[in-house]
Each structure stands twice: as C-alpha cells, then as structure tokens.
C-alpha atoms as a PDB file:
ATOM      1  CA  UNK A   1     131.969 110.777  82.569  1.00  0.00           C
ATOM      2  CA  UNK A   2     128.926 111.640  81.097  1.00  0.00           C
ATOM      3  CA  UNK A   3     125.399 113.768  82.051  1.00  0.00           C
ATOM      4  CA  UNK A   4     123.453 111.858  84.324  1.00  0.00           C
ATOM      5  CA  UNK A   5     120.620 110.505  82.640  1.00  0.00           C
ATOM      6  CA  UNK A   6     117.973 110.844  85.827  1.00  0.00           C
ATOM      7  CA  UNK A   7     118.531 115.067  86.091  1.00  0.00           C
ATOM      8  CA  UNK A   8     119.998 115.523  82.344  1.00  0.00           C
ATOM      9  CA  UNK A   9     123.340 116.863  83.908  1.00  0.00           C
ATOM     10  CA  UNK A  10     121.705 119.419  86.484  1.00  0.00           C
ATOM     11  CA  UNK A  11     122.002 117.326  89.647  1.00  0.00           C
ATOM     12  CA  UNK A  12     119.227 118.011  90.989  1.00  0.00           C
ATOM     13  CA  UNK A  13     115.367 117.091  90.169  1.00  0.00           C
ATOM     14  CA  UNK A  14     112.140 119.108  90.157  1.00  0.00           C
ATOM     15  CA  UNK A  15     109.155 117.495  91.159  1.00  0.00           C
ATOM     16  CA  UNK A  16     105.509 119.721  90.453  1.00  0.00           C
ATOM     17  CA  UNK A  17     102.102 118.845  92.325  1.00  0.00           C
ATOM     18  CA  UNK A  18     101.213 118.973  95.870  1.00  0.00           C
ATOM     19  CA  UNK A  19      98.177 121.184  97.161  1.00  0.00           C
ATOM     20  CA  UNK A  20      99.772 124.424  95.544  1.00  0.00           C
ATOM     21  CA  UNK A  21      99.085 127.623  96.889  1.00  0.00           C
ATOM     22  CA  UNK A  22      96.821 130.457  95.152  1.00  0.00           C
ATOM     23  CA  UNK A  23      98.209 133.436  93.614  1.00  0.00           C
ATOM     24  CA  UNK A  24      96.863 136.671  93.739  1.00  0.00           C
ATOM     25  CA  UNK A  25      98.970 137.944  90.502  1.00  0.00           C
ATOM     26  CA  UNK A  26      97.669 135.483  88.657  1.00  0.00           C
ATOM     27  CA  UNK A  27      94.046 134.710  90.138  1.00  0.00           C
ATOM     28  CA  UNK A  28      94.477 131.020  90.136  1.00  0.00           C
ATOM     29  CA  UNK A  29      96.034 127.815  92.121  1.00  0.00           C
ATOM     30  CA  UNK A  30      99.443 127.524  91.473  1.00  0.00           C
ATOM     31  CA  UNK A  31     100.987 123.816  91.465  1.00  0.00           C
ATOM     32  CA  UNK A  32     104.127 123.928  94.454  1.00  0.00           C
ATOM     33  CA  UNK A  33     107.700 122.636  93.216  1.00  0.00           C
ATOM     34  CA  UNK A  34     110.002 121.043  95.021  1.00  0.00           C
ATOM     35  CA  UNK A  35     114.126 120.605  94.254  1.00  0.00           C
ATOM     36  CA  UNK A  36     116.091 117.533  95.488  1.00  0.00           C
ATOM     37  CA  UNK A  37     119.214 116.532  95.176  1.00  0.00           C
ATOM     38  CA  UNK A  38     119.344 113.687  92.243  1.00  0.00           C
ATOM     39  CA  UNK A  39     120.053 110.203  94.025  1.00  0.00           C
ATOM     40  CA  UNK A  40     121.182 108.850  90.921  1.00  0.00           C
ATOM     41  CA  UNK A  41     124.607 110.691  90.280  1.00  0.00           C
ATOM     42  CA  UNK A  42     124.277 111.830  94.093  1.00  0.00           C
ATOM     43  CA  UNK A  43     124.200 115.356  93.185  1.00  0.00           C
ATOM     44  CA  UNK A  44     127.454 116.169  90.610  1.00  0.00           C
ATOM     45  CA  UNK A  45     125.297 115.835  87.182  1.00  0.00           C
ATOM     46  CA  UNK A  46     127.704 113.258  86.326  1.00  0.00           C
ATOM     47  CA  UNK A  47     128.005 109.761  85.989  1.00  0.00           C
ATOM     48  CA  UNK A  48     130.169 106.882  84.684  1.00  0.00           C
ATOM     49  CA  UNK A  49     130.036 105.599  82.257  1.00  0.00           C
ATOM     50  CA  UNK A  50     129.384 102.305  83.238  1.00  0.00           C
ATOM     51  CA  UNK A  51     126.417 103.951  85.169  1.00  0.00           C
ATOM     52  CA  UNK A  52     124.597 105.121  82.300  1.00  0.00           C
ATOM     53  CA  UNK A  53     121.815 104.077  80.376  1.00  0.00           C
ATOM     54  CA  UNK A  54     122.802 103.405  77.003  1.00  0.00           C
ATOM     55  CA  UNK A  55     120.136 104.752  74.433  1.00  0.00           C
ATOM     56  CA  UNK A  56     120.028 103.817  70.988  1.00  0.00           C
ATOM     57  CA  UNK A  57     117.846 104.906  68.092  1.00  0.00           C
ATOM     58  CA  UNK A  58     118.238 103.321  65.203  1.00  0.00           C
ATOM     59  CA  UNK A  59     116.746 104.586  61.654  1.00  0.00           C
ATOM     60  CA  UNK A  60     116.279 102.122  59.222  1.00  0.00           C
END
C-alpha cells in the first residue's frame, strides 16, 4: 500500500474558487473551499500498489 497519489495520503481533496464570500475581519473577498472525498483511493489515503503512478526522476 502506498499514499494515494491524487490527495497525497489525506483522502480527501480541497478544491478553492467559487464566488467566495466577503469578510469583515479581513476587509476583502475571500475564495470558498470545498472538501470531497478523493475518488481515486475512494477515501482511505491509500492505494495499491498496482494503482499508483510510478514517478521517476532521474539525475544524470
């Protein structure tokens, strides 16, 4: 098993935009967030092995 490569292990993702809403602490538009469960590993932060993307750097 390894971290899913989609939410880095959290199972869940955070997606940032939408209309926002404006904050009177700050004095500005704030973006909204949003948290869903990651499709990828279905939610465990895990994956197999098999599953995973395979990333290689190589330094030459």
């Amino acid at each position: 098993m390894r971290h899913c490569p989609h939410c880095g292990g959290d199972g869940y993702v955070v997606y940032v935009g939408g209309p926002g809403y404006y904050s009177s602490a700050f004095g500005n538009w704030l973006p909204s967030d949003r948290e869903e469960r990651c499709s990828f590993c279905g939610g465990t932060g895990l994956v197999e092995v098999e599953d995973a993307e395979e990333v290689e750097v190589f330094q030459g």
